[in-house]
N, C-alpha and C. Protein backbone atom coordinates (compact mmCIF):
# COMPACT_ATOMS: atom_id res chain seq x y z
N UNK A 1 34.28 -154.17 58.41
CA UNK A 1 35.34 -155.15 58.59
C UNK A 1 34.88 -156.21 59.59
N UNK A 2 35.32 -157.18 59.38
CA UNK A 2 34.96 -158.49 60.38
C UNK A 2 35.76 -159.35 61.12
N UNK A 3 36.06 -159.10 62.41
CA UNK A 3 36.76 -159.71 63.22
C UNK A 3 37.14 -160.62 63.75
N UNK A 4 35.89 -161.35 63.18
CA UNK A 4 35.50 -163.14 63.34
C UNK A 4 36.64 -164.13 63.56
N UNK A 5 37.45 -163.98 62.46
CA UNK A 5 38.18 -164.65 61.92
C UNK A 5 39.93 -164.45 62.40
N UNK A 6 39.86 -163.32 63.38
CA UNK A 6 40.90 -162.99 63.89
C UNK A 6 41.75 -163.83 64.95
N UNK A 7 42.47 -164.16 65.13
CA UNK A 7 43.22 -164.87 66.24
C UNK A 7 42.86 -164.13 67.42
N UNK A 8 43.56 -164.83 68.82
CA UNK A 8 43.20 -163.34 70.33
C UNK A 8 43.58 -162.59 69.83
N UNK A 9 45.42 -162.24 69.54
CA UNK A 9 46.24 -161.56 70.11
C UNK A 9 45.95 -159.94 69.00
N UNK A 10 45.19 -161.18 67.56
CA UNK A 10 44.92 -160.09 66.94
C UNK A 10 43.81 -159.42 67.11
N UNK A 11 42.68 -159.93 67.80
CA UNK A 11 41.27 -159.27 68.28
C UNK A 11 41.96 -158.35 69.51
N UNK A 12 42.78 -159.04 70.90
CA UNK A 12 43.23 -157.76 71.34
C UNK A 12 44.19 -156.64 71.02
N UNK A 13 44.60 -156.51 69.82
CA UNK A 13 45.22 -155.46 69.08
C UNK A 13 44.02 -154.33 68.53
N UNK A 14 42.94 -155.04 68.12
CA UNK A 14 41.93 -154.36 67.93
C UNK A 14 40.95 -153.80 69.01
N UNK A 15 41.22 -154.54 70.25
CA UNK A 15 40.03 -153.85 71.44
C UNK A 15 40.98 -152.88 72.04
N UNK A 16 42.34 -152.57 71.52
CA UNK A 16 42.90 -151.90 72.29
C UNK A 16 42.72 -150.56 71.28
N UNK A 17 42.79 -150.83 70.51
CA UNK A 17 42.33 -149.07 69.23
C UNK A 17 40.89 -148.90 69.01
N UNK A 18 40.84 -147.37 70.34
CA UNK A 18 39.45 -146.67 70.35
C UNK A 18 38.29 -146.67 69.09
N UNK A 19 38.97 -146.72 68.13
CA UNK A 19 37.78 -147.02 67.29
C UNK A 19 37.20 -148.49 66.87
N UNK A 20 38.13 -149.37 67.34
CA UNK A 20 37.33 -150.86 66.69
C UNK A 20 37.30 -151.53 68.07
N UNK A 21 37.49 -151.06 69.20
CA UNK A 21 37.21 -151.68 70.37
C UNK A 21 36.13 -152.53 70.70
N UNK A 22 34.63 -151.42 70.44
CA UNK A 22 33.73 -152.47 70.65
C UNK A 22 33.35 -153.55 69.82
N UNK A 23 33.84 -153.56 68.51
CA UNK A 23 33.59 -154.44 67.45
C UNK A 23 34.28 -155.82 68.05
N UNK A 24 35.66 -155.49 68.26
CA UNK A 24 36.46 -156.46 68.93
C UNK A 24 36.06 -157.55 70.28
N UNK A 25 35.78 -156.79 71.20
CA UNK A 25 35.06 -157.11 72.45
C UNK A 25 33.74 -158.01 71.65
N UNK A 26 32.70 -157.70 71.00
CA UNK A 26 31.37 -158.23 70.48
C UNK A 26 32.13 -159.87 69.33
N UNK A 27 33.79 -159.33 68.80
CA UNK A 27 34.07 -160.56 68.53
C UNK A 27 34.47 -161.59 69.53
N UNK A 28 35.10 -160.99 70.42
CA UNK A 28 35.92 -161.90 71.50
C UNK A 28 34.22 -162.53 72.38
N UNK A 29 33.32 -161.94 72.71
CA UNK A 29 32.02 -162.93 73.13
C UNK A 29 31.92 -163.69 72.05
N UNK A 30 31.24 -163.33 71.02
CA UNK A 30 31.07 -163.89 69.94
C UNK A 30 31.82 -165.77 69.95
N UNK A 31 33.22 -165.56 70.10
CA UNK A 31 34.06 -166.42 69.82
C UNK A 31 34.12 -167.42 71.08
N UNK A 32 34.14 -167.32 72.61
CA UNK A 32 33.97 -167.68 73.53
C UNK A 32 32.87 -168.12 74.62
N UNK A 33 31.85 -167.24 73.91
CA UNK A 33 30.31 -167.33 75.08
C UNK A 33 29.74 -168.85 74.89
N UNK A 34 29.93 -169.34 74.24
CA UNK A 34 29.16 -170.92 73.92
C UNK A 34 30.06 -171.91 74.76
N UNK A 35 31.06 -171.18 75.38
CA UNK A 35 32.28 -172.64 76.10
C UNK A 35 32.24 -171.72 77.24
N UNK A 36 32.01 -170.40 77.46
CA UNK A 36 32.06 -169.96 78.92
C UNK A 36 30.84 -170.38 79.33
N UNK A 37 29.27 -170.51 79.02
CA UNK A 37 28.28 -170.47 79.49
C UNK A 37 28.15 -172.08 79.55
N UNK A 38 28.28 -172.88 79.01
CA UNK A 38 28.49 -174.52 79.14
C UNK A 38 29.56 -174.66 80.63
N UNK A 39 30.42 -173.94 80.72
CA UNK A 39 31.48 -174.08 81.88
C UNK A 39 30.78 -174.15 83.34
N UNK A 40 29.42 -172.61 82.98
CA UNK A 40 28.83 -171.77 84.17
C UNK A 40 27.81 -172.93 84.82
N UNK A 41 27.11 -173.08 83.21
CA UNK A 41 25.80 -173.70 82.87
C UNK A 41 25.95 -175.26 84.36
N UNK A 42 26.95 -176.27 83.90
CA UNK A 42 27.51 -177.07 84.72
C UNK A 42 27.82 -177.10 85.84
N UNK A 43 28.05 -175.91 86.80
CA UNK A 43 28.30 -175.35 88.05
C UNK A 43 27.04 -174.93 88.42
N UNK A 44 26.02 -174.33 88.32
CA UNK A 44 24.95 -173.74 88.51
C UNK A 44 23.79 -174.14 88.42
N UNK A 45 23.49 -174.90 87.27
CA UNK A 45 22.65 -175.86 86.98
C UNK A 45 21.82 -175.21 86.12
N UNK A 46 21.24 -173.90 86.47
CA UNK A 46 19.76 -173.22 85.75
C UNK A 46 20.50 -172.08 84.52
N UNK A 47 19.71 -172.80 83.40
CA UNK A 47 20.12 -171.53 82.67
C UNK A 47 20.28 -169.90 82.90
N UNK A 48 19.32 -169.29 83.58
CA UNK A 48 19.09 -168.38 84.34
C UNK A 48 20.22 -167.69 84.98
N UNK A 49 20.56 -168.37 86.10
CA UNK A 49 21.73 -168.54 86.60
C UNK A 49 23.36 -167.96 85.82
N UNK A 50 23.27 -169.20 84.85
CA UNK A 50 24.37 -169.37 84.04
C UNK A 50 24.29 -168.03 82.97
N UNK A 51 23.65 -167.41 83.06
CA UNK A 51 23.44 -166.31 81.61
C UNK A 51 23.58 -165.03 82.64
N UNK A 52 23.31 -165.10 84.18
CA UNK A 52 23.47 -163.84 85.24
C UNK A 52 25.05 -164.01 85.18
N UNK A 53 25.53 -165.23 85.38
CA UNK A 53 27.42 -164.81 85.42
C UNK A 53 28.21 -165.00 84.39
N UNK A 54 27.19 -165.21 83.44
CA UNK A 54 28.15 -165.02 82.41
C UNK A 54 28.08 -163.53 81.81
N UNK A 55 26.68 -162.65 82.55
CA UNK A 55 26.78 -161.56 81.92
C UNK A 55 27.63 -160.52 82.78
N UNK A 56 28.19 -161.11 83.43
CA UNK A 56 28.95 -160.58 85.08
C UNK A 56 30.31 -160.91 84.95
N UNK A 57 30.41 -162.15 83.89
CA UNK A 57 32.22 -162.24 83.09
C UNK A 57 32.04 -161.49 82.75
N UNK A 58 31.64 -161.24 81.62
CA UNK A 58 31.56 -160.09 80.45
C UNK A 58 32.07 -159.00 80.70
N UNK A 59 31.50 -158.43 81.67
CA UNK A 59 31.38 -157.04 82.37
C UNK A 59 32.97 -156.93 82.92
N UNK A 60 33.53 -157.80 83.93
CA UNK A 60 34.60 -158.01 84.12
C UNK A 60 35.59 -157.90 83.35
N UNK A 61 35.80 -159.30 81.87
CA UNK A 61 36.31 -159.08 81.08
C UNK A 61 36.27 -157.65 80.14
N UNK A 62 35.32 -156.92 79.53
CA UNK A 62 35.51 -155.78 79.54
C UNK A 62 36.03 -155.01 80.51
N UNK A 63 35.99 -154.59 81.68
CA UNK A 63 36.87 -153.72 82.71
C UNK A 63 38.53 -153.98 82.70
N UNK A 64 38.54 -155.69 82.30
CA UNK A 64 40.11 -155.85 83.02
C UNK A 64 41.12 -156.57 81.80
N UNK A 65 40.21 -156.51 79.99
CA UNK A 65 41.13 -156.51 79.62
C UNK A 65 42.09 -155.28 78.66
N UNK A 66 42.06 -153.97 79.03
CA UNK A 66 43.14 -153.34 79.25
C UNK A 66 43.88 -153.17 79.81
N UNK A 67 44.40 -153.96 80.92
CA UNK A 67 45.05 -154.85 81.72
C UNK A 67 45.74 -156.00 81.32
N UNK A 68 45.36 -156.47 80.67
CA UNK A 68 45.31 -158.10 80.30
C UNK A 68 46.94 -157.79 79.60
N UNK A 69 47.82 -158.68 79.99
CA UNK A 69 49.24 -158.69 79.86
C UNK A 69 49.50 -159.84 78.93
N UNK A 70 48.88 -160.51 78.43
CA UNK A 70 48.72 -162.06 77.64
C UNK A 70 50.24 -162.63 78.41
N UNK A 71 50.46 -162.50 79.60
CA UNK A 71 51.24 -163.54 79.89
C UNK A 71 50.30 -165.04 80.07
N UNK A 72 49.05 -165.32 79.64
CA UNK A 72 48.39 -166.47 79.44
C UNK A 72 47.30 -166.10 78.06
N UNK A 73 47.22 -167.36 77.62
CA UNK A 73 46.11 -167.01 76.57
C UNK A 73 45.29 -166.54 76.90
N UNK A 74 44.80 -165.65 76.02
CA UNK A 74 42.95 -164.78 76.70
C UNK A 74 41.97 -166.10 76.75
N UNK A 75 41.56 -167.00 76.59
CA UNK A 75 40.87 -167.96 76.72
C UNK A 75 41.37 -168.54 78.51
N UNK A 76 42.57 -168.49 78.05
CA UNK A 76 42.85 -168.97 79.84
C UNK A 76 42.16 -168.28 80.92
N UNK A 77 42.93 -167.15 80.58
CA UNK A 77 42.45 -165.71 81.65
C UNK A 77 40.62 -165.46 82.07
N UNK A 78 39.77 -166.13 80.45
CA UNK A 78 38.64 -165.63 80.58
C UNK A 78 38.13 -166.89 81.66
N UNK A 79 38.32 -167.91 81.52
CA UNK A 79 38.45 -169.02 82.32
C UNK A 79 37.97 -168.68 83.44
N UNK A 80 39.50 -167.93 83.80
CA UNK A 80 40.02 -167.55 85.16
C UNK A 80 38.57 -166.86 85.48
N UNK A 81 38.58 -166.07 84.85
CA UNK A 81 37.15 -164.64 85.47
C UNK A 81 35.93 -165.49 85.68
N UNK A 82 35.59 -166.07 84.60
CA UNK A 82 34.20 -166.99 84.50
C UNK A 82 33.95 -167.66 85.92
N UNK A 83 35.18 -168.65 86.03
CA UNK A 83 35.44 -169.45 87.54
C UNK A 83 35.73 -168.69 88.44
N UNK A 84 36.12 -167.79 89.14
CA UNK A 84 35.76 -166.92 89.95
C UNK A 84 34.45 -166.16 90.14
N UNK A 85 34.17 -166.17 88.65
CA UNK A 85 32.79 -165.28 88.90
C UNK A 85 32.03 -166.65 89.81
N UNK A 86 31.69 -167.60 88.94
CA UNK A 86 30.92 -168.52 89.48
C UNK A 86 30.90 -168.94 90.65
N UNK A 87 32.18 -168.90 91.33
CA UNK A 87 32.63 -169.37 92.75
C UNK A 87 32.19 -168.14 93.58
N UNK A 88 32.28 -167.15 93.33
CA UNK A 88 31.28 -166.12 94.00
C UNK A 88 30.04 -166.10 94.18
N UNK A 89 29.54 -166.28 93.10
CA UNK A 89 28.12 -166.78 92.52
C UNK A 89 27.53 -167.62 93.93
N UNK A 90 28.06 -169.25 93.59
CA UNK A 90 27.85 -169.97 93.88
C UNK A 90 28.02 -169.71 96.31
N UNK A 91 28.93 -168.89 96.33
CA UNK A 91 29.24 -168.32 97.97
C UNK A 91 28.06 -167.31 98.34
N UNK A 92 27.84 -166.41 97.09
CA UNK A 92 26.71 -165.65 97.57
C UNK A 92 25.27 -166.04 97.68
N UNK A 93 25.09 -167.50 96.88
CA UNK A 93 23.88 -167.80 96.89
C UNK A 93 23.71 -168.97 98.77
N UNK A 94 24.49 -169.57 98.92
CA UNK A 94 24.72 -169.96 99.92
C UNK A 94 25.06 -169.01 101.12
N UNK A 95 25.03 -167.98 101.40
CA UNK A 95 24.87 -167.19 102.37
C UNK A 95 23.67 -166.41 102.28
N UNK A 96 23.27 -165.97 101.12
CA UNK A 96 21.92 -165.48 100.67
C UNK A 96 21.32 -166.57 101.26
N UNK A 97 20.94 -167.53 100.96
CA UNK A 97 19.84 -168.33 101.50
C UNK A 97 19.93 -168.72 103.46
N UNK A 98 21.09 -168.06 103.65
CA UNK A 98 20.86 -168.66 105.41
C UNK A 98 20.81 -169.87 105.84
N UNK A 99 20.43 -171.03 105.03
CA UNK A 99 20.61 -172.41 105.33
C UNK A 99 21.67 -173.52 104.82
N UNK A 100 21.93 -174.53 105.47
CA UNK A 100 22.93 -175.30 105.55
C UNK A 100 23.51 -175.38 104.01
N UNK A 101 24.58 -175.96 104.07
CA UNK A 101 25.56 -176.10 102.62
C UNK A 101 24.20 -177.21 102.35
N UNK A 102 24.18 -178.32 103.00
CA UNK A 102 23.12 -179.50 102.25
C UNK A 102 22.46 -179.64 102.13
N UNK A 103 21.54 -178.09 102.80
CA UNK A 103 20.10 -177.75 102.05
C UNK A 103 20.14 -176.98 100.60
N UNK A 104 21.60 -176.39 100.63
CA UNK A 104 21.62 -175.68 99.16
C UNK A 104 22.11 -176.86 98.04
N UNK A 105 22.55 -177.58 98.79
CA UNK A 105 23.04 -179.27 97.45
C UNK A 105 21.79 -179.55 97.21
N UNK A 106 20.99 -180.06 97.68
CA UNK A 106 19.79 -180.71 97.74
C UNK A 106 18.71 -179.98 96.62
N UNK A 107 18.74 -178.55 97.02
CA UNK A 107 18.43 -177.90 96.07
C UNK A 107 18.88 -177.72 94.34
N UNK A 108 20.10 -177.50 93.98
CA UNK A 108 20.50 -178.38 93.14
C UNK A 108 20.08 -179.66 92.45
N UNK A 109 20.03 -180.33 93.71
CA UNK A 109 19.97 -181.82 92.91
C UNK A 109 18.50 -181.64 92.60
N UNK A 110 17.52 -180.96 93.32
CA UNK A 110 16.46 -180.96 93.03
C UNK A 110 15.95 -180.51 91.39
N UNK A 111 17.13 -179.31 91.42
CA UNK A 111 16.72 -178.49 90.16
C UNK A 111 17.10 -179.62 88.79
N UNK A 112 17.95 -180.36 89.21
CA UNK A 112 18.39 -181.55 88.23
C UNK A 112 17.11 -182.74 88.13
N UNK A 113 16.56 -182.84 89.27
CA UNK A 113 15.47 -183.79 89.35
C UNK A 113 14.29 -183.18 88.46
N UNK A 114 14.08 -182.14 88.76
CA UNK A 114 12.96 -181.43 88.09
C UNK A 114 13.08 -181.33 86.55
N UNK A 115 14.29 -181.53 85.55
CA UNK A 115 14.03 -181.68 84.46
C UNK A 115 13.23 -182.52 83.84
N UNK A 116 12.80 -182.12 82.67
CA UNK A 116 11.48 -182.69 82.44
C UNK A 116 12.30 -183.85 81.32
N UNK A 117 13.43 -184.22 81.55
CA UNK A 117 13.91 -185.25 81.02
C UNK A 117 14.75 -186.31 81.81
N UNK A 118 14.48 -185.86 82.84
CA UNK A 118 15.07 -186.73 84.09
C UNK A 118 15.14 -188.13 83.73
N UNK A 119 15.89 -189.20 84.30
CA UNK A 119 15.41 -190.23 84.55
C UNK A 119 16.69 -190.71 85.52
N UNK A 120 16.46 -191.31 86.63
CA UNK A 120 16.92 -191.67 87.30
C UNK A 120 17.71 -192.68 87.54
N UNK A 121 17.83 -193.45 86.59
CA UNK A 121 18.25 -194.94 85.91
C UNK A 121 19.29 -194.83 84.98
N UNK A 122 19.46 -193.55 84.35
CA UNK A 122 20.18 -193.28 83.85
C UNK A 122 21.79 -192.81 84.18
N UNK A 123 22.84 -193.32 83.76
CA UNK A 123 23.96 -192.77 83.69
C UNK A 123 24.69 -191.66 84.22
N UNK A 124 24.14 -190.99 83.00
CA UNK A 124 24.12 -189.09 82.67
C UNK A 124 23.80 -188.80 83.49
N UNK A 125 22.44 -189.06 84.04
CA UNK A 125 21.52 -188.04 84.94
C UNK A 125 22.32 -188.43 86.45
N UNK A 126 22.52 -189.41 86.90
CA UNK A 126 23.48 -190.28 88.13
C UNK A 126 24.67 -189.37 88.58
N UNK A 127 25.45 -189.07 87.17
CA UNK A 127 27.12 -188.20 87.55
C UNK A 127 26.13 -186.68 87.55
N UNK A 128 25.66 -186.08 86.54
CA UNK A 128 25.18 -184.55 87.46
C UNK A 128 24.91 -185.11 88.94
N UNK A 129 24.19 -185.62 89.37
CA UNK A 129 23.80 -185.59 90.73
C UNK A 129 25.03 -185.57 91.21
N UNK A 130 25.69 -186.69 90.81
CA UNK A 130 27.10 -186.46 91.96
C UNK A 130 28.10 -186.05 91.65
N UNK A 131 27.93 -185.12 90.66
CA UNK A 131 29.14 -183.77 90.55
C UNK A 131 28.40 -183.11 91.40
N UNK A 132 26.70 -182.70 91.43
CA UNK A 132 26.37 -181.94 92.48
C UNK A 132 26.72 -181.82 93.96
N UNK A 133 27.13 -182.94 94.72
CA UNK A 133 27.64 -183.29 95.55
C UNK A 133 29.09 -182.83 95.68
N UNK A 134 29.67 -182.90 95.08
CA UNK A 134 31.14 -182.25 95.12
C UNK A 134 31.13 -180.68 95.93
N UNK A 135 32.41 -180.85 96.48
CA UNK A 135 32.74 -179.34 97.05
C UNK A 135 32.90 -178.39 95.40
N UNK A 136 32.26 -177.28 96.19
CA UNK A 136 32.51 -175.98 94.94
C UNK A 136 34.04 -176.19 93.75
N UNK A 137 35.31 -176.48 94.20
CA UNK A 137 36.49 -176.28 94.06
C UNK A 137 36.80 -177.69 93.33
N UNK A 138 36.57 -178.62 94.23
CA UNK A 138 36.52 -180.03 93.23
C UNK A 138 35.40 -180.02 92.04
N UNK A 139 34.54 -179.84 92.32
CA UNK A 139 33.42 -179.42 91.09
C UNK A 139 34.14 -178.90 89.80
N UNK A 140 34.87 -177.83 90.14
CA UNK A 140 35.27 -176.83 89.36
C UNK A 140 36.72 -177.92 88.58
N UNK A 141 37.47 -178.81 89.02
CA UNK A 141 38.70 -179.09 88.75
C UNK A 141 37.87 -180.30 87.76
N UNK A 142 37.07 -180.96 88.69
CA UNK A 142 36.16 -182.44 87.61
C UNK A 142 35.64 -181.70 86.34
N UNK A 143 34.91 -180.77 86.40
CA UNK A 143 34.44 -180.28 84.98
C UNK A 143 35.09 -179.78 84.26
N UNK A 144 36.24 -179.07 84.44
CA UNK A 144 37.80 -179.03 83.56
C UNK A 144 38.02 -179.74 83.04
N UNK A 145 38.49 -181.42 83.63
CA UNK A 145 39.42 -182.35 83.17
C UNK A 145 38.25 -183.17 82.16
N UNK A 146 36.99 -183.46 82.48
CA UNK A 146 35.98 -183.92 82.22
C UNK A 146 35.35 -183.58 81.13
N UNK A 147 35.24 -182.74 81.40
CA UNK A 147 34.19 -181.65 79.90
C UNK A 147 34.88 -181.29 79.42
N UNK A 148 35.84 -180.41 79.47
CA UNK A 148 36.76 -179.77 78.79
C UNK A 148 38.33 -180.01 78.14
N UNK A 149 38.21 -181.10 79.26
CA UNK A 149 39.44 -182.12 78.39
C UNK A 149 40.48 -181.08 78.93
N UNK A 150 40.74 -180.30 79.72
CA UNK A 150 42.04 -179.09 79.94
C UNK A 150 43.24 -179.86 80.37
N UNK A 151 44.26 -179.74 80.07
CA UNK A 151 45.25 -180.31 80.55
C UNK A 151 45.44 -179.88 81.70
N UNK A 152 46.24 -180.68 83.14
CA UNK A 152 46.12 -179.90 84.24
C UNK A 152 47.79 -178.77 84.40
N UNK A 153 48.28 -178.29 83.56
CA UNK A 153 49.27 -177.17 83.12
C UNK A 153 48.16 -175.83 82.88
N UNK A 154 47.23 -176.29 82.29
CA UNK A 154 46.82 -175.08 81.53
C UNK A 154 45.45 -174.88 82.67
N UNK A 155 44.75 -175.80 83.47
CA UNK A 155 44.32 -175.84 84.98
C UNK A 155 45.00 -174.52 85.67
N UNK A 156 46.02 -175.36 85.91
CA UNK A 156 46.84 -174.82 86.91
C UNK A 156 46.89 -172.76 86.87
N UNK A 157 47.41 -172.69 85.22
CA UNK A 157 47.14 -171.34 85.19
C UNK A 157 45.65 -170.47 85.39
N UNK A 158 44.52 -171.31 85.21
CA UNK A 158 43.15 -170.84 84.93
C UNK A 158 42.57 -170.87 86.81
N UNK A 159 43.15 -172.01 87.74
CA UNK A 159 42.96 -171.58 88.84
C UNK A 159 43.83 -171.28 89.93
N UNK A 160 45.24 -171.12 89.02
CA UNK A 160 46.29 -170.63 90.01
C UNK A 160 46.34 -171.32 91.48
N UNK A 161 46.83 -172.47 91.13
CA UNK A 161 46.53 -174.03 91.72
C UNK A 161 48.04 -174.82 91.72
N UNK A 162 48.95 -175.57 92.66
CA UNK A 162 49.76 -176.22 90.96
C UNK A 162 48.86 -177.38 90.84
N UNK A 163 49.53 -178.10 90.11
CA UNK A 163 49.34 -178.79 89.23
C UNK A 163 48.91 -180.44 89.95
N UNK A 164 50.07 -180.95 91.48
CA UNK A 164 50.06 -181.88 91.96
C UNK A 164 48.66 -181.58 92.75
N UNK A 165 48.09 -180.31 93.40
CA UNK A 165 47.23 -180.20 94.25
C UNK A 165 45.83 -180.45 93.28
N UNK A 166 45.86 -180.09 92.02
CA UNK A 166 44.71 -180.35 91.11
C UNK A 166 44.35 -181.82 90.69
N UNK A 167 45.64 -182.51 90.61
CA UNK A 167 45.51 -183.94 90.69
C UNK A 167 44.78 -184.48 91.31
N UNK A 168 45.37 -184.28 92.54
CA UNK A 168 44.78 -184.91 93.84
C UNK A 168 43.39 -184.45 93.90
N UNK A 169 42.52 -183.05 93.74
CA UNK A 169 41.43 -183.07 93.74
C UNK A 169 40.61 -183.57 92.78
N UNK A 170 40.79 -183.89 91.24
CA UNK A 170 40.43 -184.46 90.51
C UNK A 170 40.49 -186.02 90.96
N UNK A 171 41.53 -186.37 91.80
CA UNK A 171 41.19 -187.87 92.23
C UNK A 171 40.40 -188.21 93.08
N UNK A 172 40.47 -187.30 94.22
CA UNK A 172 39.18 -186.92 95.09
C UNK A 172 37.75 -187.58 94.42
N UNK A 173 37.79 -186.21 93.34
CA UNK A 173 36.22 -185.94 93.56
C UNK A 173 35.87 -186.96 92.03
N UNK A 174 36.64 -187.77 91.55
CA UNK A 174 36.41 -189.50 90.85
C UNK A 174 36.17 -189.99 91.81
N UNK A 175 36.96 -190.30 92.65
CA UNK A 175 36.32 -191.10 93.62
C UNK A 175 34.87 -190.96 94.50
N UNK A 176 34.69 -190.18 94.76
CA UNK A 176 33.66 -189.16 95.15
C UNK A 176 32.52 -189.51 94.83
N UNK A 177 32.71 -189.27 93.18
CA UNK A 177 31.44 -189.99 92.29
C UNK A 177 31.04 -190.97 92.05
N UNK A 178 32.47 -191.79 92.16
CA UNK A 178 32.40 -193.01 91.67
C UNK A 178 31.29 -193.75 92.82
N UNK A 179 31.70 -193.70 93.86
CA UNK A 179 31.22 -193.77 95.39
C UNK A 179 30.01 -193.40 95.43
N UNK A 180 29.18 -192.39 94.89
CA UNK A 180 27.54 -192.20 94.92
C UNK A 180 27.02 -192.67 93.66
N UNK A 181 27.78 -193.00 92.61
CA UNK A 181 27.42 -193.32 91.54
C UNK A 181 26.28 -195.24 91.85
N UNK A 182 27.53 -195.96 92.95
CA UNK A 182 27.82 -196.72 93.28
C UNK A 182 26.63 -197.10 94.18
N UNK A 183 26.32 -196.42 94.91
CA UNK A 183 25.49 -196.20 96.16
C UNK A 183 23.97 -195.87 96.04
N UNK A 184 23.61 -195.41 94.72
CA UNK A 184 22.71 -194.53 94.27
C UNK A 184 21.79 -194.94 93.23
């Protein structure tokens, strides 16, 4: 049988009965890993990286959704885990390394410089740099509204935020960019 094609509510009807559980779970990645790892990928920068927490959602999401109450869509919720994972991620690598927050940006921007498709003149390559620059949290709200087009309602539930405070950091960290975009 093939799960593919199932809605959530009906894939978690199926991860919840011991026998098609793991089928279910292998659909629910299946269906989500290409928009969670683009989410990570963007926060982190290195593929590497992005494939360690997304295999660290996973793990999560398996543990916590027999739990999972769908008082939000499972896409929301997985959100939720992904962006936490990453924001951990992203705290432990900055205390792991012992040196300043703007030696670990720098690093970043470096890892962005080092693509072997760089160009500096460019656009594209201009806003990574200065999303890199962004605080962890504004980072996280710009690549929502940005990439993902999320409405800030459905924000709000994914970082348990409201809604006026997400604004304001999304205006922030436009401006932010706009400002090194500008400068740079």
């Amino acid at each position: 049988m093939s799960l593919t094609n199932l809605s959530d509510t009906e894939l978690l009807a199926e991860f919840r009965n011991p026998v098609t559980k793991e089928k279910a779970f292998t659909a629910i990645i299946k269906k989500y890993q290409e928009k969670l790892y683009w989410h990570l990928r963007r926060m982190v920068v290195e593929h590497e990286d992005a494939n360690d927490v997304l295999q660290n959602v996973f793990i999560r999401v398996w543990n916590g959704l027999e739990k999972f109450r769908e008082d939000s869509q499972l896409y929301t919720w997985m959100y939720r885990v992904a962006t936490n994972e990453c924001l951990s991620f992203l705290e432990q690598q900055k205390r792991r390394s012992s040196v300043s927050l703007s030696e670990v940006e720098s690093g970043l921007e470096n890892k962005i410089k080092a693509d072997q498709n760089f160009d500096a003149n460019k656009l594209e390559w201009k806003l990574q740099l200065a999303i890199q620059q962004l605080p962890d949290k504004q980072r996280v709200v710009f690549q929502l509204r940005y990439y993902e087009e999320m409405p800030y309602e459905e924000m709000s539930r994914v970082l348990e935020t409201s809604e006026g405070a997400l604004k304001a950091s999304y205006h922030h960290a436009v401006k932010k960019i706009e400002d090194y975009i500008k400068n740079h």
